[in-house]
Protein backbone atom coordinates (compact mmCIF):
# COMPACT_ATOMS: atom_id res chain seq x y z
CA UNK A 1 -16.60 -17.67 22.78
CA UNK A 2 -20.09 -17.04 21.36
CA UNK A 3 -21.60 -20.08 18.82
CA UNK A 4 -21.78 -17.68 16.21
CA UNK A 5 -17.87 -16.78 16.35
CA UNK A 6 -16.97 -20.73 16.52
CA UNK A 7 -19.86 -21.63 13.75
CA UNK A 8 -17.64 -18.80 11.71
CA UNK A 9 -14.23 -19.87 12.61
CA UNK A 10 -15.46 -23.71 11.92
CA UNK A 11 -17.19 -23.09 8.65
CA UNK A 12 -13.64 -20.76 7.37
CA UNK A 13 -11.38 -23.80 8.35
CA UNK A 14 -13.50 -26.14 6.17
CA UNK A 15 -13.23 -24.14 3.29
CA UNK A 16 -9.44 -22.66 3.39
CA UNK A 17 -8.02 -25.68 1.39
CA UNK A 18 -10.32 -24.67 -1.77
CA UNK A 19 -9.79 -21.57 -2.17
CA UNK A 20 -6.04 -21.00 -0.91
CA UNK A 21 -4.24 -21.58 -4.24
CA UNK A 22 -5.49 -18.15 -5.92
CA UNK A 23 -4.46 -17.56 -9.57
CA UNK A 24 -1.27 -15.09 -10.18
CA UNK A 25 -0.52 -15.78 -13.62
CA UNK A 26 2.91 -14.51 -13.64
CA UNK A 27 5.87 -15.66 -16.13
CA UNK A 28 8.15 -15.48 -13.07
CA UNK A 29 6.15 -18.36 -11.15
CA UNK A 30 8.46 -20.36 -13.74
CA UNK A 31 11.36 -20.99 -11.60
CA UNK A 32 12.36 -22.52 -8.59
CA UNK A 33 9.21 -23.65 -6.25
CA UNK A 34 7.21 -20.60 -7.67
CA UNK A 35 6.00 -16.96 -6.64
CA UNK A 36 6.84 -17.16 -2.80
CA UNK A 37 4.17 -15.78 -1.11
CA UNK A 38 5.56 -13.30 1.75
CA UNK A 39 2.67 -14.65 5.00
CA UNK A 40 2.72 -11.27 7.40
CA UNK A 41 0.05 -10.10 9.56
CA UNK A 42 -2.92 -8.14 9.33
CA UNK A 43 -0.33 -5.66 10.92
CA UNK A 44 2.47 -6.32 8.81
CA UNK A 45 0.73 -5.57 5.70
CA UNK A 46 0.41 -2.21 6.04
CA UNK A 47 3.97 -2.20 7.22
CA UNK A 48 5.71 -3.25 4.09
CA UNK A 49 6.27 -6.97 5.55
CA UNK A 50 8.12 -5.57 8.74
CA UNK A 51 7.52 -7.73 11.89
CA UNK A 52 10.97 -9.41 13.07
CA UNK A 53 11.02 -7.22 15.79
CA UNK A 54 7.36 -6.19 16.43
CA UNK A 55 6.34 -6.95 20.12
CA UNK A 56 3.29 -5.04 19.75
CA UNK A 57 0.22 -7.94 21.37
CA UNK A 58 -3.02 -7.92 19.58
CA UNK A 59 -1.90 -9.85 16.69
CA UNK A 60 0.13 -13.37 15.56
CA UNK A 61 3.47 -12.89 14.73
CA UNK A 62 3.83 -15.50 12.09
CA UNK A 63 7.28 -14.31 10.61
CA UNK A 64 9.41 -14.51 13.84
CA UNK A 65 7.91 -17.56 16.02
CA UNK A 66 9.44 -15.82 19.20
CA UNK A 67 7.13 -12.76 18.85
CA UNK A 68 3.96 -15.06 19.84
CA UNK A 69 5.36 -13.74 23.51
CA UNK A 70 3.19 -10.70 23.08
CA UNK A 71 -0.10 -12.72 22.86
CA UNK A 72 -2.33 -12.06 26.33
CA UNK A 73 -2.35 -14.67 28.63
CA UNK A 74 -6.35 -15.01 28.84
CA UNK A 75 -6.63 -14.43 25.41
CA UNK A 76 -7.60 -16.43 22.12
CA UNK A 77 -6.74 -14.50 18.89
CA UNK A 78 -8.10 -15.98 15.50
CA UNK A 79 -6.74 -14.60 12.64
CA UNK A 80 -7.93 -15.12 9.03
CA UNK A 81 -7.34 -12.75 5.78
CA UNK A 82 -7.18 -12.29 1.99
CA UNK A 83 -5.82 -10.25 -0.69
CA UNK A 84 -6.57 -9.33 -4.62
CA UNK A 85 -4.25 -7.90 -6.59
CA UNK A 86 -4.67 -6.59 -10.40
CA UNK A 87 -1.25 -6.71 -12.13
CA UNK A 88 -0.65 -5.26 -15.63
CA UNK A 89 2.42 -7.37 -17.45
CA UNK A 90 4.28 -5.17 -19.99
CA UNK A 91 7.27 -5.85 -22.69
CA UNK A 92 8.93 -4.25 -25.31
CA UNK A 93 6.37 -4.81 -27.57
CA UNK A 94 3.09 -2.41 -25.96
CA UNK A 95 0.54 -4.45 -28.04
CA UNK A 96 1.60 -7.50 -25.97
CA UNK A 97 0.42 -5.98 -22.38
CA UNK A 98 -2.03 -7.78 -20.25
CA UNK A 99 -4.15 -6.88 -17.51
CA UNK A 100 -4.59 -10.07 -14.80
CA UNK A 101 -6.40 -10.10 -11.38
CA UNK A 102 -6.02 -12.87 -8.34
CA UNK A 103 -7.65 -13.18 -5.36
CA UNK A 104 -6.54 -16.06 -2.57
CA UNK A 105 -6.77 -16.38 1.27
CA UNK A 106 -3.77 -15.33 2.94
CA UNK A 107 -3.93 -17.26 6.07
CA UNK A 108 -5.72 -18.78 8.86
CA UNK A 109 -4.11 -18.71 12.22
CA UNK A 110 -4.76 -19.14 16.25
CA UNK A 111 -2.35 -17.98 18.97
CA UNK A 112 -3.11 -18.98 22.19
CA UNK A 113 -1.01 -18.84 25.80
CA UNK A 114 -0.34 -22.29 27.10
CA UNK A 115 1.75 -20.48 30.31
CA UNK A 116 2.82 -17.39 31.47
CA UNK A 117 6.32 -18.51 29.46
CA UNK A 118 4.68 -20.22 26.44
CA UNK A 119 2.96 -19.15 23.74
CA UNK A 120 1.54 -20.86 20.65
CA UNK A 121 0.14 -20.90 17.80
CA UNK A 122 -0.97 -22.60 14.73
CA UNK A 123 -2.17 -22.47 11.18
CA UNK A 124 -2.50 -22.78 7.52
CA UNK A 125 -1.24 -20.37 4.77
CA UNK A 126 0.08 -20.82 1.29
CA UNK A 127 3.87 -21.02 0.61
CA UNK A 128 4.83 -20.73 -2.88
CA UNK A 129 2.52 -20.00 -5.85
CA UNK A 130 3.18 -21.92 -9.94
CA UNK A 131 0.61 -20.21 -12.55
CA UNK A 132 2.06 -18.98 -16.14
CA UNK A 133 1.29 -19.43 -19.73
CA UNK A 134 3.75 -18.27 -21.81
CA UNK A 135 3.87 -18.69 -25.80
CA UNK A 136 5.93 -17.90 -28.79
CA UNK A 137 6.18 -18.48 -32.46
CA UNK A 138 7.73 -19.16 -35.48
CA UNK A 139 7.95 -20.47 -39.47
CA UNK A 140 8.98 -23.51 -40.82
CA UNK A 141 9.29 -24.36 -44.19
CA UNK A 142 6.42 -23.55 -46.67
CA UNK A 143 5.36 -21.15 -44.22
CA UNK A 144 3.66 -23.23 -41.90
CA UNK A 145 3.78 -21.27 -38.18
CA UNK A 146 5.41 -23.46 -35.24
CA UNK A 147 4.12 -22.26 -31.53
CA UNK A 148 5.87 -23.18 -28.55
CA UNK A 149 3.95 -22.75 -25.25
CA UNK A 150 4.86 -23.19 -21.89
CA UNK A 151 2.70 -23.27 -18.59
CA UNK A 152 2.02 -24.42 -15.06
CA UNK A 153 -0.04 -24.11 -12.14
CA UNK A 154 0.38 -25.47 -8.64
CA UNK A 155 1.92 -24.51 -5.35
CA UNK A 156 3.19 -25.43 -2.32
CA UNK A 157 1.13 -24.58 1.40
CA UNK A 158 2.60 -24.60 4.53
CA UNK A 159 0.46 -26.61 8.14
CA UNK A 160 3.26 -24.92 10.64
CA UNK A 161 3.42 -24.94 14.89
CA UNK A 162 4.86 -21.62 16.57
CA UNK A 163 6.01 -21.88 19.83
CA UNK A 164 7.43 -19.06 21.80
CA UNK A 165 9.48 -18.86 25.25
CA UNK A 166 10.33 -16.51 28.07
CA UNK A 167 13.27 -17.69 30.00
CA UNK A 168 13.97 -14.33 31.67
CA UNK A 169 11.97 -10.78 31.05
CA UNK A 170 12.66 -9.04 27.65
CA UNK A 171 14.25 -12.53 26.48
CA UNK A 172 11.65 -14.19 24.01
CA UNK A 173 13.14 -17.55 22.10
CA UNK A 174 10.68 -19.24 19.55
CA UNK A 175 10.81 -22.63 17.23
CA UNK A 176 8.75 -23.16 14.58
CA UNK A 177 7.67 -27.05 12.92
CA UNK A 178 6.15 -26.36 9.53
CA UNK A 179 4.92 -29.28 7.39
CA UNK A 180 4.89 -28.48 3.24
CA UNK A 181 2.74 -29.84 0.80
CA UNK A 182 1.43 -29.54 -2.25
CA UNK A 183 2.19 -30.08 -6.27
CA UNK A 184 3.39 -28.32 -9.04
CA UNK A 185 2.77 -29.09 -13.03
CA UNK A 186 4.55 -27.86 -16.00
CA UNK A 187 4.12 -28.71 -19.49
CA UNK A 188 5.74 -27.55 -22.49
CA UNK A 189 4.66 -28.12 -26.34
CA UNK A 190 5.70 -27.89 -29.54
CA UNK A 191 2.12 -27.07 -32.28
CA UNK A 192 1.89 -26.91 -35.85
CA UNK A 193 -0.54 -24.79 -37.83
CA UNK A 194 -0.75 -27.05 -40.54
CA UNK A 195 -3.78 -29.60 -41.63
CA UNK A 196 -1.83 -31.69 -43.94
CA UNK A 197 -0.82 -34.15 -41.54
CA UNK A 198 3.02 -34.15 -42.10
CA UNK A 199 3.87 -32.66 -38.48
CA UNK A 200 3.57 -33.92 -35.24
CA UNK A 201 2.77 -32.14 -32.56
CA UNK A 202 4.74 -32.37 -29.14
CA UNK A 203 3.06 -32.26 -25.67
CA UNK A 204 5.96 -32.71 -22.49
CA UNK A 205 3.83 -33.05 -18.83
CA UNK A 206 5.92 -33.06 -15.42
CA UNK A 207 3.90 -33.43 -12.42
CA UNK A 208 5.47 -32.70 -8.66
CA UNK A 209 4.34 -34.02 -5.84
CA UNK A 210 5.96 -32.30 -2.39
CA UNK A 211 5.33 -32.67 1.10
CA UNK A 212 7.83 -32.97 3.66
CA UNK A 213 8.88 -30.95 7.03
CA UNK A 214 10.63 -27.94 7.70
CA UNK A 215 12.01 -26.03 11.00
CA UNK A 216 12.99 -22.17 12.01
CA UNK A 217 13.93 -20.61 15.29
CA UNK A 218 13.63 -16.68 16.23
CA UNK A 219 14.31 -14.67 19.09
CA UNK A 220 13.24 -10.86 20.36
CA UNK A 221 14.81 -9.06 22.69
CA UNK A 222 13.94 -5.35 24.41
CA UNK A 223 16.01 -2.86 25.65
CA UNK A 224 14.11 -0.10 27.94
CA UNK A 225 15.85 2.95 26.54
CA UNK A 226 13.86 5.12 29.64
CA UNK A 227 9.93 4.92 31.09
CA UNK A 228 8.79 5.69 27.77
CA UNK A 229 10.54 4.12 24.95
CA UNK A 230 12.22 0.69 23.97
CA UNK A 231 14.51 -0.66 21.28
CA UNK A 232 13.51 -4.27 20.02
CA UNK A 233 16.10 -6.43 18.54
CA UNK A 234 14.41 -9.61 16.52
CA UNK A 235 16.33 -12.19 14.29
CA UNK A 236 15.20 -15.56 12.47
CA UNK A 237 16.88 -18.34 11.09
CA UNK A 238 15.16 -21.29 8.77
CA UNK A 239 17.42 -24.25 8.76
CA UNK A 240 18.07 -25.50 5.10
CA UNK A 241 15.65 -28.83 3.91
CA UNK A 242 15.29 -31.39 1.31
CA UNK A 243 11.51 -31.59 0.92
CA UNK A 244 11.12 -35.41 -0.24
CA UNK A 245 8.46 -36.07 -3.31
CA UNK A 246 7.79 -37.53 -6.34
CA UNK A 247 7.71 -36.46 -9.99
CA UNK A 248 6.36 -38.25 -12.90
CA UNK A 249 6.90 -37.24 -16.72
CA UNK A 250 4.42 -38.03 -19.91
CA UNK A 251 5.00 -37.00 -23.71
CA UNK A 252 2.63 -37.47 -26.15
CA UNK A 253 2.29 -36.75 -30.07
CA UNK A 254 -0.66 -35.86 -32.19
CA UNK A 255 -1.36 -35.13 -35.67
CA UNK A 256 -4.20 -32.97 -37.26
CA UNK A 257 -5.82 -33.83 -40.04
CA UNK A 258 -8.54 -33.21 -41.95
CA UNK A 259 -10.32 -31.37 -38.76
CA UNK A 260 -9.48 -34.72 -36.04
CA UNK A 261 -6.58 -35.25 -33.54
CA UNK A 262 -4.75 -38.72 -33.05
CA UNK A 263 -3.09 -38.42 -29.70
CA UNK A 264 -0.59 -41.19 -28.67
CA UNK A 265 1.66 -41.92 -25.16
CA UNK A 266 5.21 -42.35 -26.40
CA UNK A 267 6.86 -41.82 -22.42
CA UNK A 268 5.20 -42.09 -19.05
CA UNK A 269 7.46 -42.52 -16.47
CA UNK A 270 7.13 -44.11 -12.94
CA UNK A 271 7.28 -41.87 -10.49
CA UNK A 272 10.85 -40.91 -9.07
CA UNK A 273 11.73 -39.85 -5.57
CA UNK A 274 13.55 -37.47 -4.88
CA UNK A 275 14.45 -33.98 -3.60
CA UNK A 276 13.65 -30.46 -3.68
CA UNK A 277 16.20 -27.80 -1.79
CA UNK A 278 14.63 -24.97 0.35
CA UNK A 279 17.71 -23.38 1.57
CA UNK A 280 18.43 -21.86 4.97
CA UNK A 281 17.07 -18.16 5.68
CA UNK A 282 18.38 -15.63 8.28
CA UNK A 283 16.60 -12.67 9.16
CA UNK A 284 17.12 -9.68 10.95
CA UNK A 285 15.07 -7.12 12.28
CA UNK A 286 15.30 -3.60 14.73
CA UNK A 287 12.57 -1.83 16.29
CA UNK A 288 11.73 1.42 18.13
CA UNK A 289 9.33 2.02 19.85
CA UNK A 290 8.01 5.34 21.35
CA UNK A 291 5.55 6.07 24.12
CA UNK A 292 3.27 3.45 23.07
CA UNK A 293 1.98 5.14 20.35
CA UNK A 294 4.38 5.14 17.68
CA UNK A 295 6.87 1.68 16.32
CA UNK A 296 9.36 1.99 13.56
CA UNK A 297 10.69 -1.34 12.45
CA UNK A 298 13.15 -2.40 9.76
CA UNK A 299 13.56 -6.04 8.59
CA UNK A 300 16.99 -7.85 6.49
CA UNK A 301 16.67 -11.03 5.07
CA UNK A 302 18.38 -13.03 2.93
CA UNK A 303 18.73 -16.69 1.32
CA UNK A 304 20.89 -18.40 -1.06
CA UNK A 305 19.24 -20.10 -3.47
CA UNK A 306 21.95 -20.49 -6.09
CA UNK A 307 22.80 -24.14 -5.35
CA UNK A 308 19.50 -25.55 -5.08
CA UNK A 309 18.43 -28.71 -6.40
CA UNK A 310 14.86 -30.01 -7.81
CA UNK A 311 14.91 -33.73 -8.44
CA UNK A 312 18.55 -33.41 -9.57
CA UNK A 313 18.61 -30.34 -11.36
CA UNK A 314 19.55 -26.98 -10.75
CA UNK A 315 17.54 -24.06 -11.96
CA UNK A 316 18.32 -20.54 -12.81
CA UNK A 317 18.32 -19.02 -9.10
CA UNK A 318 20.58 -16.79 -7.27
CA UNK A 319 20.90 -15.38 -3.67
CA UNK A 320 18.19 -13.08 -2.54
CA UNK A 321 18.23 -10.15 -0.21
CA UNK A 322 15.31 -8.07 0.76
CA UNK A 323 14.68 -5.32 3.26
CA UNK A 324 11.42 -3.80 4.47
CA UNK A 325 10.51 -0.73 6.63
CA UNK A 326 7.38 0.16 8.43
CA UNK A 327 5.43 2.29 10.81
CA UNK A 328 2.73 1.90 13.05
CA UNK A 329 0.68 4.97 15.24
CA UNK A 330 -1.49 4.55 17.59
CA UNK A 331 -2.71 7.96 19.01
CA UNK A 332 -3.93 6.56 22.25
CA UNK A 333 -1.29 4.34 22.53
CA UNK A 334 -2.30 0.85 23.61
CA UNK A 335 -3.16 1.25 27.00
CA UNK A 336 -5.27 4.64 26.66
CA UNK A 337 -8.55 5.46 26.21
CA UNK A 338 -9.52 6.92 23.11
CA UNK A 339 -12.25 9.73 22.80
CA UNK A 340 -13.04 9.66 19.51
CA UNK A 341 -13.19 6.84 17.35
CA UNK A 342 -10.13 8.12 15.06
CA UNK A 343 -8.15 8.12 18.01
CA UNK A 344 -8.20 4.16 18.31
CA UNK A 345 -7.52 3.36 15.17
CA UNK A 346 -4.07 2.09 13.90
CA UNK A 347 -2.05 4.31 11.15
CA UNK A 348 0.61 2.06 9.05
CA UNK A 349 2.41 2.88 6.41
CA UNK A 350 5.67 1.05 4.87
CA UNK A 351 8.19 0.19 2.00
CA UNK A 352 9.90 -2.64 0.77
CA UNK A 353 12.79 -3.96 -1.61
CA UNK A 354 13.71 -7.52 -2.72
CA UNK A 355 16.31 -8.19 -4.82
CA UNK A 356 14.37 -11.60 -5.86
CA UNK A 357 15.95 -14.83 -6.46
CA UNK A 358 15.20 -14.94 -10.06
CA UNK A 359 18.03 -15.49 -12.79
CA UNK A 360 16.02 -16.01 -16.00
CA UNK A 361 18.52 -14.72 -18.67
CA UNK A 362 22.22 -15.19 -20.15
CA UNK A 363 22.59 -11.37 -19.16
CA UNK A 364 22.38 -11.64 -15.73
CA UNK A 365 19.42 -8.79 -15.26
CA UNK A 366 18.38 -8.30 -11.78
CA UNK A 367 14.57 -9.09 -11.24
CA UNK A 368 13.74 -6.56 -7.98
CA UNK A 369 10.77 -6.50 -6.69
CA UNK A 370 9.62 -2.90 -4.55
CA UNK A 371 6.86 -0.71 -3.39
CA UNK A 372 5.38 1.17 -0.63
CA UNK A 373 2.37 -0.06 1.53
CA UNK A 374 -0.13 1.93 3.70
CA UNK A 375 -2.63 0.41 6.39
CA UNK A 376 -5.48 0.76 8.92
CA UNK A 377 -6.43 -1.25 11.77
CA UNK A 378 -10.22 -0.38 12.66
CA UNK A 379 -11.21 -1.84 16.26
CA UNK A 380 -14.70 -2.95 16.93
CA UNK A 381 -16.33 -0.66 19.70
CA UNK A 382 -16.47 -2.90 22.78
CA UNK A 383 -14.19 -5.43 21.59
CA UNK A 384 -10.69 -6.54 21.27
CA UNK A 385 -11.83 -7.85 17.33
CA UNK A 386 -10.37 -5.47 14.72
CA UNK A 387 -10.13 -4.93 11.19
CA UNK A 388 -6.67 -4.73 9.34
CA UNK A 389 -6.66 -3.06 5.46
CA UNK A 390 -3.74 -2.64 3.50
CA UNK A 391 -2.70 -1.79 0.48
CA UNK A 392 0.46 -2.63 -1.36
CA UNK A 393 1.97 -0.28 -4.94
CA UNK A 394 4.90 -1.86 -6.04
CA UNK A 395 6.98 -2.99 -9.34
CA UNK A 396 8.34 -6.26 -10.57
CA UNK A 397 11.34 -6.61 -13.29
CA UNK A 398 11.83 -4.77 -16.39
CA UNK A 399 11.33 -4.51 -19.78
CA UNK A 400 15.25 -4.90 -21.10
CA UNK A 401 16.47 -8.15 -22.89
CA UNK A 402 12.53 -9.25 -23.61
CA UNK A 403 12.08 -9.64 -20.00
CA UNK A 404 8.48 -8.45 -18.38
CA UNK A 405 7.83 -5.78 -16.04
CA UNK A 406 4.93 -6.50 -14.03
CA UNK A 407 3.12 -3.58 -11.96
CA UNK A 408 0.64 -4.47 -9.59
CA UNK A 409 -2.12 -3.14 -6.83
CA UNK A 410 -2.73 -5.32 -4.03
CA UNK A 411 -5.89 -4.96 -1.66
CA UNK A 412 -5.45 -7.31 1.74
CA UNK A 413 -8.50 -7.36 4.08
CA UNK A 414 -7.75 -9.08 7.49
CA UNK A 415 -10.16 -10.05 10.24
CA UNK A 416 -8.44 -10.45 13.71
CA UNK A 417 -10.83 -12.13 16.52
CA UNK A 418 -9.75 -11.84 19.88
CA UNK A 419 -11.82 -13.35 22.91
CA UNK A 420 -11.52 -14.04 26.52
CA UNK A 421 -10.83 -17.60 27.11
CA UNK A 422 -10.07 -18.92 30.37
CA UNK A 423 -12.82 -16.48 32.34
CA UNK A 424 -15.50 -17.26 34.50
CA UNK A 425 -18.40 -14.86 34.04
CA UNK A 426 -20.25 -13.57 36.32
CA UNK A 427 -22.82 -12.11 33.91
CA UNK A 428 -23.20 -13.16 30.44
């Protein structure tokens, strides 16, 4: 590896931590651990999430540890990407639309061989995402306008180690070790537009502190349907944790008047341990795979959240089920030569549905989440580096019962390095 490409990979891994937590804004990052944030590939993206079953090398298969298998055995892949996103939030009331944009790192990974049977790899990516402001009014006597508001910002990221095994050919197990960390805030107040001094104010604080560990297994396994094409077979399984951390509480009161706030402690808490439930997650996920130019995958997953716990306390969740298809062509296939430049490039395209794990009203209104996704992996001539773009269209909740409909564009850009490790030139 060239000092440029480590200078690059060095200077990214020093600056991931302050820019990973990217702003979303959403009124949905309310519940549970937040927004979780759904870490694919640069190959994935363009696939709407699909990778359970994807054995295709050139890239880390974060989502099943067991597809790490596919990674060469004399090379080093470094994979780092982002995304932006511009969402426009809509209710009942069209005067009360907004227009938000978000931009964040996506992840930062290495896959390496250790063996011929083992595979690794490691990384850092964001987990779960807290950012909403949300406010409301009302009168009082002698018309004097009360506002409630409610916010929080935050989010959990994820250190995790990816190990994947060969016992026998077309057999690929995997186990993952994930460490999560991070903190979440909410605060809630009650504010008086009044100058006379004869209301207080009310300003509630929680702060979260999380960081514990977490563990998932996977497995792949091929069929050779003839010479030309396969069937892959990929499933996952996240075993269910109690993330240990701390929260701490604060209320305060002030008063206007006459243009000056008196602000005053009248709670602070010690901090509490306790628990916060991530519950198990199975996955499954079927592949085909034709001539070496052409993969079709489709991924099922699904979670139970409904009996979660945060220190104590059980939110407003429910099971969630999502499923994803995707495509990838490669006209060449991967082990031809390609002609024209057109030829080498990657063609994805995808779509995805997630009945989400939200329960936010008395109603019982589904929040789903869908959209389709197209991609592009652009190679670098000479080189096994590439360039992944996707783009995701999709649709979040709806407008009935006061609820908010969110519809959003998201732009990814992912840079996958790939260099010979291991060799012994002859010429540089």
């Amino acid at each position: 590896m060239s000092k440029t490409k480590l200078l690059i990979i060095v200077f990214l891994i020093i600056t991931v931590r302050s820019v990973s937590q990217g702003f979303i804004d959403s009124p949905y990052s309310r519940f549970g651990v937040g927004d979780l944030i759904n870490n694919v590939s640069g190959t994935s993206i363009g696939m709407g999430g699909s990778s359970y079953a994807n054995t295709r090398g050139g890239f880390i298969n974060y989502l099943n540890p067991a597809g790490l298998s596919s990674i060469d055995s004399l090379s080093f892949i470094f994979d780092f990407g982002f995304n932006g996103g511009i969402r426009n939030y809509q209710i009942s009331n069209p005067e009360m639309s907004a227009l938000k944009s978000d931009f964040q790192i996506s992840n930062l990974m290495f896959g390496f061989r250790v063996t011929p049977w083992w595979a690794s790899a490691f990384g850092f990516l964001p987990y779960s995402k807290v950012s909403y402001d949300v406010a409301s009014y009302d009168s009082v006597l002698y018309n004097v306008n009360k506002y409630y508001r409610f916010g929080g910002d935050g989010g959990l990221n994820r250190a995790f180690f990816n190990n994947s095994f060969t016992p026998v050919k077309n057999l690929n197990v995997g186990v993952g070790f994930s460490f999560l960390y991070g903190k979440i805030n909410q605060h809630n107040s009650i504010n008086f537009d009044d100058d006379s001094g004869d209301y207080l104010n009310v300003l509630q604080r929680h702060s979260m502190k999380i960081s514990d560990f977490m563990i998932d297994f996977g497995v792949q396994y091929s069929i050779d349907v003839n010479n030309k094409n396969k069937i892959h077979l990929g499933g996952v399984y996240q075993y269910n944790s109690e993330l240990r951390g701390t929260k701490s509480s604060m209320i305060f009161n002030s008063l206007s008047s006459g243009g000056s706030a008196i602000i005053d402690t009248i709670f602070a808490s010690e901090p509490i341990n306790g628990f916060v439930s991530i519950p198990q997650k199975i996955g499954l996920g079927l592949a085909y795979e034709f001539n070496d130019k052409l993969i079709i995958c489709l991924d099922y997953t699904t979670q139970d959240w409904s009996k979660t716990v945060f220190f104590g306390i059980q939110d407003s969740l429910k099971n969630s089920n999502s499923i994803s298809l995707g495509l990838e062509y490669l006209p060449v296939g991967k082990t031809g030569y390609a002609y024209k430049y057109s030829q080498s490039v990657s063609y994805r395209a995808g779509a995805y549905f997630n009945n989400t794990y939200l329960n936010v009203n008395s109603n019982g209104d589904p929040i789903h989440d869908f959209g389709i996704s197209f991609g592009f992996g652009l190679p670098l001539k000479r080189s096994q580096t590439s360039f992944n773009l996707g783009l995701q269209l999709g649709q979040r909740g709806t407008m009935r019962n006061d609820l908010v409909k969110e519809n959003y564009i998201i732009f990814a850009l992912n840079f996958n390095l790939t260099d010979r490790w291991f060799v012994k030139r002859k010429f540089d």
